[in-house]
PDB file of N, CA and C in Angstrom:
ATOM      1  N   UNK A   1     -48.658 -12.839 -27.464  1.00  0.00           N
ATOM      2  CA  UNK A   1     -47.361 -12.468 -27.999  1.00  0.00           C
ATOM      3  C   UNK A   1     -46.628 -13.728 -28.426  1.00  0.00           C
ATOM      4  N   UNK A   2     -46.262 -13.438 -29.312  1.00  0.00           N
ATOM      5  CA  UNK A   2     -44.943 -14.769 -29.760  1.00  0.00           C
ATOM      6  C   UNK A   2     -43.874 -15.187 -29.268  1.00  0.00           C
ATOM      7  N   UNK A   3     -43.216 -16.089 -29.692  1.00  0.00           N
ATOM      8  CA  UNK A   3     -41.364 -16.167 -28.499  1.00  0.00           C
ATOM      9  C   UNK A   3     -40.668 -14.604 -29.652  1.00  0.00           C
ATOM     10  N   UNK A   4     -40.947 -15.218 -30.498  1.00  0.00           N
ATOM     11  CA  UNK A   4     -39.833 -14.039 -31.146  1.00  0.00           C
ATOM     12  C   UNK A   4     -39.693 -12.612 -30.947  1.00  0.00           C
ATOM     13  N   UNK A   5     -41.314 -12.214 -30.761  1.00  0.00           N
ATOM     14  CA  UNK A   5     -41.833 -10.928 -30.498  1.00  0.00           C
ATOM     15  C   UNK A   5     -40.980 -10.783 -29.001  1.00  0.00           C
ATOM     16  N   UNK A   6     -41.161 -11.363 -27.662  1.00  0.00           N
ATOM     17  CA  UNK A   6     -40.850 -11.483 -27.023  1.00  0.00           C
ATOM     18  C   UNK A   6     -38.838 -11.279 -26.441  1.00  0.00           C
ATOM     19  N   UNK A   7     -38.444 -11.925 -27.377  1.00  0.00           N
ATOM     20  CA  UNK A   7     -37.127 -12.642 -27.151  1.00  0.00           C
ATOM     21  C   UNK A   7     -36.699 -11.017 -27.673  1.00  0.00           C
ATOM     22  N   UNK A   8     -37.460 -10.602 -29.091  1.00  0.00           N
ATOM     23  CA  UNK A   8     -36.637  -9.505 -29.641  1.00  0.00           C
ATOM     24  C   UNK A   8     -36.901  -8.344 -28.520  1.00  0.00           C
ATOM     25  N   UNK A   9     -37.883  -8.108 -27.388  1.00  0.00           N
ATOM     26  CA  UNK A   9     -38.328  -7.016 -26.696  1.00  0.00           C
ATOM     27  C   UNK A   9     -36.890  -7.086 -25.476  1.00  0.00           C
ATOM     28  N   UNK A  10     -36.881  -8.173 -25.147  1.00  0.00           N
ATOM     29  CA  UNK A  10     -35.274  -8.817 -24.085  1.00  0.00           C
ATOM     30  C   UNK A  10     -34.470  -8.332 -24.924  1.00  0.00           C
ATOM     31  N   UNK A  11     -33.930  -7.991 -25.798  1.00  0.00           N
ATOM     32  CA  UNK A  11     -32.619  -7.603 -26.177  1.00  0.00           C
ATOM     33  C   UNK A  11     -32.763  -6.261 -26.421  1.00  0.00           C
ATOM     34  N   UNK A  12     -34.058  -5.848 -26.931  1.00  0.00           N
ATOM     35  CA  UNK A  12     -33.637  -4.373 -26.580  1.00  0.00           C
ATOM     36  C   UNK A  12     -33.480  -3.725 -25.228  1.00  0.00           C
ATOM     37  N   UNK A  13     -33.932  -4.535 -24.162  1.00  0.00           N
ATOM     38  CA  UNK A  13     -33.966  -4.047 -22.939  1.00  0.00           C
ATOM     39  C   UNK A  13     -32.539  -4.506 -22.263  1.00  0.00           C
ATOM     40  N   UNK A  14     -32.103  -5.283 -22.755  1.00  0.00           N
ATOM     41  CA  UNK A  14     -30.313  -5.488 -22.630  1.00  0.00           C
ATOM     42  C   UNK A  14     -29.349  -4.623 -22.954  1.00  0.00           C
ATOM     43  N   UNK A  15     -29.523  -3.770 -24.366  1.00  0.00           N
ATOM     44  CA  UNK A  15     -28.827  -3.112 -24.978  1.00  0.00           C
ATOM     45  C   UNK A  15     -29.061  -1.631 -24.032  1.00  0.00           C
ATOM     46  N   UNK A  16     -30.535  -1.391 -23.979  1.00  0.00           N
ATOM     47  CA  UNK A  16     -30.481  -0.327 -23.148  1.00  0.00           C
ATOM     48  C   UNK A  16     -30.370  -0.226 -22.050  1.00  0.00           C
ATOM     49  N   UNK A  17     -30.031  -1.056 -21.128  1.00  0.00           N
ATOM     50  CA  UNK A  17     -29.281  -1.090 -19.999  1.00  0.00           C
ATOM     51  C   UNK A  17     -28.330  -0.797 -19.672  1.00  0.00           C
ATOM     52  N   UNK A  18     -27.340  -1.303 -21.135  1.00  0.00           N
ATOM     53  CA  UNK A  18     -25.731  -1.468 -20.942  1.00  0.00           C
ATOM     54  C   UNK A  18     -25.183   0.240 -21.449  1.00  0.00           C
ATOM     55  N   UNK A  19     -26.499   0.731 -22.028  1.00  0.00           N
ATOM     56  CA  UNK A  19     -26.025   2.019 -22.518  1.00  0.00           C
ATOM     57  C   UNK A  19     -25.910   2.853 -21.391  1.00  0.00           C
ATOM     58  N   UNK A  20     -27.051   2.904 -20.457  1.00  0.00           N
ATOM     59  CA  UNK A  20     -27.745   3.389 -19.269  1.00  0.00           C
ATOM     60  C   UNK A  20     -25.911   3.198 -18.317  1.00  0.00           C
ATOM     61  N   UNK A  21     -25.482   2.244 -17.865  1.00  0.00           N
ATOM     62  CA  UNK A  21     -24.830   1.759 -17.466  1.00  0.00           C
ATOM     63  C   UNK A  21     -23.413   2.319 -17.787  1.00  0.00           C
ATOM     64  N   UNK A  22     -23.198   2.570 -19.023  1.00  0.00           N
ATOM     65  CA  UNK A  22     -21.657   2.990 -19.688  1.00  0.00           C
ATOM     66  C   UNK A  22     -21.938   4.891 -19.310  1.00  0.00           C
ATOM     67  N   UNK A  23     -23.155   5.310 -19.178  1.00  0.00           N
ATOM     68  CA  UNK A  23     -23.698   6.907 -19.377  1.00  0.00           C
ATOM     69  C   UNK A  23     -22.896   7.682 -18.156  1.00  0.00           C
ATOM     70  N   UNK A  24     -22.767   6.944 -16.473  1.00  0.00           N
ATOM     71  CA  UNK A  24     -22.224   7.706 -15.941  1.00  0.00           C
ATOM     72  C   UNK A  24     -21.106   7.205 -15.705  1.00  0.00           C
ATOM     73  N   UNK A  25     -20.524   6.196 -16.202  1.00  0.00           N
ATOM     74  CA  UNK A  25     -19.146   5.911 -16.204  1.00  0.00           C
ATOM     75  C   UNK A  25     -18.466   6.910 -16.817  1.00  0.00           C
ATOM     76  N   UNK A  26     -18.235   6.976 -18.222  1.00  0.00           N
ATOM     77  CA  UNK A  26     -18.234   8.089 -19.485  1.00  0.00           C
ATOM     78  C   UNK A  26     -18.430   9.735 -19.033  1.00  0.00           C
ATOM     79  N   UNK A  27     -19.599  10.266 -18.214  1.00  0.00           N
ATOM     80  CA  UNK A  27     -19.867  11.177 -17.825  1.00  0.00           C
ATOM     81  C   UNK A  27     -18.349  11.660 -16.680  1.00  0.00           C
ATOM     82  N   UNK A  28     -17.726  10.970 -15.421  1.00  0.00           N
ATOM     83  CA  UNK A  28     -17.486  10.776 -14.688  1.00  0.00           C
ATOM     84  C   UNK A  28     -15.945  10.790 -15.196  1.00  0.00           C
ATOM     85  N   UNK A  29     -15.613  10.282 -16.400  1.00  0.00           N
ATOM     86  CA  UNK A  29     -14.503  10.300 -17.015  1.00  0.00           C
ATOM     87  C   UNK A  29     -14.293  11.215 -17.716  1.00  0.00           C
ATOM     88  N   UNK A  30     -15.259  11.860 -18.249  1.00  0.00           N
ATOM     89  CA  UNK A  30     -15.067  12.689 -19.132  1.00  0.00           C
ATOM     90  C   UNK A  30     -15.170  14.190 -18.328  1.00  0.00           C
ATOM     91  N   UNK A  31     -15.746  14.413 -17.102  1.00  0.00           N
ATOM     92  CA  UNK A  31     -15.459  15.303 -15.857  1.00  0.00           C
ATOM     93  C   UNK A  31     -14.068  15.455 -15.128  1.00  0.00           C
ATOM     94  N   UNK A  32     -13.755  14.115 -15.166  1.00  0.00           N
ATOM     95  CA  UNK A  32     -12.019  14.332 -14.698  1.00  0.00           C
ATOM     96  C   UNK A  32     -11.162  15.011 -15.419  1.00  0.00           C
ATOM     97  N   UNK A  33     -11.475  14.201 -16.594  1.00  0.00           N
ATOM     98  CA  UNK A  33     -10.676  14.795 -17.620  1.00  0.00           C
ATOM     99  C   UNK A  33     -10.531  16.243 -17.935  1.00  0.00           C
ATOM    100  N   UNK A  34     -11.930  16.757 -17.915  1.00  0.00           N
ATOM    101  CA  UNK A  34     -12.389  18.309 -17.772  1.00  0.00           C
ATOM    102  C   UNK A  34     -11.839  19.415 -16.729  1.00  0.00           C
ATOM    103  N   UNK A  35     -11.547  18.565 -15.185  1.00  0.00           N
ATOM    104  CA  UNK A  35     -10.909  18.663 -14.008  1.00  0.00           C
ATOM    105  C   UNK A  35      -9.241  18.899 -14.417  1.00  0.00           C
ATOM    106  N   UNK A  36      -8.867  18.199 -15.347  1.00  0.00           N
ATOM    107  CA  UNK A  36      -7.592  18.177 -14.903  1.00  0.00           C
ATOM    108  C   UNK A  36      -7.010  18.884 -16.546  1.00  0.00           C
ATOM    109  N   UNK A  37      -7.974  19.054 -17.289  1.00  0.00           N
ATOM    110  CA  UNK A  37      -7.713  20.261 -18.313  1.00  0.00           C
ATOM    111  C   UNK A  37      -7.803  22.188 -17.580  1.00  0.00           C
ATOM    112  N   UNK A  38      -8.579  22.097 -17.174  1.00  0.00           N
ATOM    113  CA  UNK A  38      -8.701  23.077 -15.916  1.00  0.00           C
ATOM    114  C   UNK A  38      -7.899  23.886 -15.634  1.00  0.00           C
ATOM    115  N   UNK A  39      -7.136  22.232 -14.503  1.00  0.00           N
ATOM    116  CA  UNK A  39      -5.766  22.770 -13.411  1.00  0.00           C
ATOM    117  C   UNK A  39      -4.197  22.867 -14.453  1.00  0.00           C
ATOM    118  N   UNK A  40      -4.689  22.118 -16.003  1.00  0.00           N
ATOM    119  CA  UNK A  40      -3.411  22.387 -16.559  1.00  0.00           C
ATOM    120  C   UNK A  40      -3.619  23.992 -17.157  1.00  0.00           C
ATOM    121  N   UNK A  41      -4.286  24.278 -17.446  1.00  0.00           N
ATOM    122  CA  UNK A  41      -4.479  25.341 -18.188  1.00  0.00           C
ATOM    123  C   UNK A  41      -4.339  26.759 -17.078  1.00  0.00           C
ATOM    124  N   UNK A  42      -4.695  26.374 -15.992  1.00  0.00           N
ATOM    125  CA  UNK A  42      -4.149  27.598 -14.756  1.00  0.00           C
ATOM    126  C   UNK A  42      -3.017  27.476 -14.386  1.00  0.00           C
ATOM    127  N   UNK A  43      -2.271  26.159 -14.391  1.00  0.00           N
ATOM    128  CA  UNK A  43      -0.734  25.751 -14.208  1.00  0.00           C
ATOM    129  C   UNK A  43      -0.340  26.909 -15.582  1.00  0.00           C
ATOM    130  N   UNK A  44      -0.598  26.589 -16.648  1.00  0.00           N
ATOM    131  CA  UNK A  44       0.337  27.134 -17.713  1.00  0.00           C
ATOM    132  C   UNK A  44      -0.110  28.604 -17.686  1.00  0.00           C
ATOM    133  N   UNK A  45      -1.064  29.421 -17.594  1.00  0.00           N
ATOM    134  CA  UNK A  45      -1.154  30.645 -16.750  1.00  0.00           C
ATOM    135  C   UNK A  45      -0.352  31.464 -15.903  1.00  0.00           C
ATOM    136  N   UNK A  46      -0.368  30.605 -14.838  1.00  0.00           N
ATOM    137  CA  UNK A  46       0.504  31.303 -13.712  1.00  0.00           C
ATOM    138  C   UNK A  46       1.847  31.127 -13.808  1.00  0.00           C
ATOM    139  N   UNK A  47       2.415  29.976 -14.904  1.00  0.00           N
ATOM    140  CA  UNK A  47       3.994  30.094 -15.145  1.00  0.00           C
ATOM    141  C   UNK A  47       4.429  31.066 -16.402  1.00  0.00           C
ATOM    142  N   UNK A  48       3.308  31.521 -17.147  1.00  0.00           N
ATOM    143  CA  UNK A  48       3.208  32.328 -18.011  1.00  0.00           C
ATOM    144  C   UNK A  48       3.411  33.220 -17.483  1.00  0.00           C
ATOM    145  N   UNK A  49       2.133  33.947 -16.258  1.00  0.00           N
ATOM    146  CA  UNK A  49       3.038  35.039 -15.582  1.00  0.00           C
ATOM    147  C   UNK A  49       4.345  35.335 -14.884  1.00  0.00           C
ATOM    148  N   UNK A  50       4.499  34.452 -14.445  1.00  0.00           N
ATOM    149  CA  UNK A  50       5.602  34.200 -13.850  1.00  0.00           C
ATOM    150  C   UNK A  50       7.140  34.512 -14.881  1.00  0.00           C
ATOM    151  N   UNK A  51       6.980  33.548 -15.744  1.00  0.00           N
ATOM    152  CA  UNK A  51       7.752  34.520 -16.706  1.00  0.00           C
ATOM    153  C   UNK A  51       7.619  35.733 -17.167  1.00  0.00           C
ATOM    154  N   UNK A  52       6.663  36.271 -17.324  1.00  0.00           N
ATOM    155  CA  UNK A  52       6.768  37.457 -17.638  1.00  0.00           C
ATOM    156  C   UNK A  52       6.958  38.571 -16.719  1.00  0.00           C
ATOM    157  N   UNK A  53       7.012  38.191 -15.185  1.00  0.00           N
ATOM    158  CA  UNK A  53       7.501  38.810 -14.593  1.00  0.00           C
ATOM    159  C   UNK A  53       9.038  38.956 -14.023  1.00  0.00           C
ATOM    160  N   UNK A  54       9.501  37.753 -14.617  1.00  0.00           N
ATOM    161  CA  UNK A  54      10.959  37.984 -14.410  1.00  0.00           C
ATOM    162  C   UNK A  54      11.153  38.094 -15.745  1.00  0.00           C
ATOM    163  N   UNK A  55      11.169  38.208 -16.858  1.00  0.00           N
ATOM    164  CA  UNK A  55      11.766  38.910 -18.026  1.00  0.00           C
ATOM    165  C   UNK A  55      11.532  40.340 -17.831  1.00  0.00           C
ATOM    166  N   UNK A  56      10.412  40.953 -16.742  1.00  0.00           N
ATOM    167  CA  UNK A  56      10.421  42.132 -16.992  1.00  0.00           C
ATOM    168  C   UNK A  56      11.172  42.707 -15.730  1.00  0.00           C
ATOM    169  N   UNK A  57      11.673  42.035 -14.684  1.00  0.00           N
ATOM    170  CA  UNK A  57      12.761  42.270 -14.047  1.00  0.00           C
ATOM    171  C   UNK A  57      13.779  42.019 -14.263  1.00  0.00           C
ATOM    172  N   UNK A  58      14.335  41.313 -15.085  1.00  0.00           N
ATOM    173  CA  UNK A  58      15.521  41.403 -16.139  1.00  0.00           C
ATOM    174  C   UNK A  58      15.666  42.050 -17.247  1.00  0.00           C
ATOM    175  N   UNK A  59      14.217  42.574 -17.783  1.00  0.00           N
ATOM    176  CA  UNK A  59      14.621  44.149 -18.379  1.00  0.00           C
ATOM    177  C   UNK A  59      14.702  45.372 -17.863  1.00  0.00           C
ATOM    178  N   UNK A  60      14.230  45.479 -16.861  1.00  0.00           N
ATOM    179  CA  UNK A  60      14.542  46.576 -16.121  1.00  0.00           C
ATOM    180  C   UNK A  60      16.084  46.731 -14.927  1.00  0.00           C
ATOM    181  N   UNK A  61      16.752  45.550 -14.991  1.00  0.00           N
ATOM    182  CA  UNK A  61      17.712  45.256 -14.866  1.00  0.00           C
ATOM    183  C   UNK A  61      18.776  45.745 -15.386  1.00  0.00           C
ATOM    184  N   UNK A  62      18.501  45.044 -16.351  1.00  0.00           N
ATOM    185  CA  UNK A  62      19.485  45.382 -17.584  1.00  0.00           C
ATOM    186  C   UNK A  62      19.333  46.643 -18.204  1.00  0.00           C
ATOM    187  N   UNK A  63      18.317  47.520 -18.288  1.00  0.00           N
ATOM    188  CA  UNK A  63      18.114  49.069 -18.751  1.00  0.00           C
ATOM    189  C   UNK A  63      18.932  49.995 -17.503  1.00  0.00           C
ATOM    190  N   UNK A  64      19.037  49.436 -16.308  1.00  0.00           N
ATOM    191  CA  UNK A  64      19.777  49.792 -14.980  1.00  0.00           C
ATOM    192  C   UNK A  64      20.964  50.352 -15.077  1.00  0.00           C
TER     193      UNK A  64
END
């Protein structure tokens, strides 16, 4: 084998390391993120109901 042949086989094995490396960082971030889209989206749910259960005790209130 040559240096060059060589030298060029080391950098691909650098590059794919660092990819290897960024994969469950990224994964792990992008799960939280997923986590906390989740709990917003059941937050805005249950205040959704929530209003709609007191508008509908303030229409039946007010029809009173």
């Amino acid at each position: 084998m040559s240096d060059s042949a060589t030298a060029e086989w080391d950098d691909n094995l650098l590059d794919d390391e660092d990819v290897f490396d960024l994969g469950p960082l990224d994964t792990a971030k992008s799960g939280r993120q997923q986590q906390l889209d989740i709990r917003r989206k059941l937050e805005d749910r249950m205040e959704l109901k929530r209003l709609r259960e007191q508008i509908s005790d303030l229409d039946t209130s007010w029809l009173d």
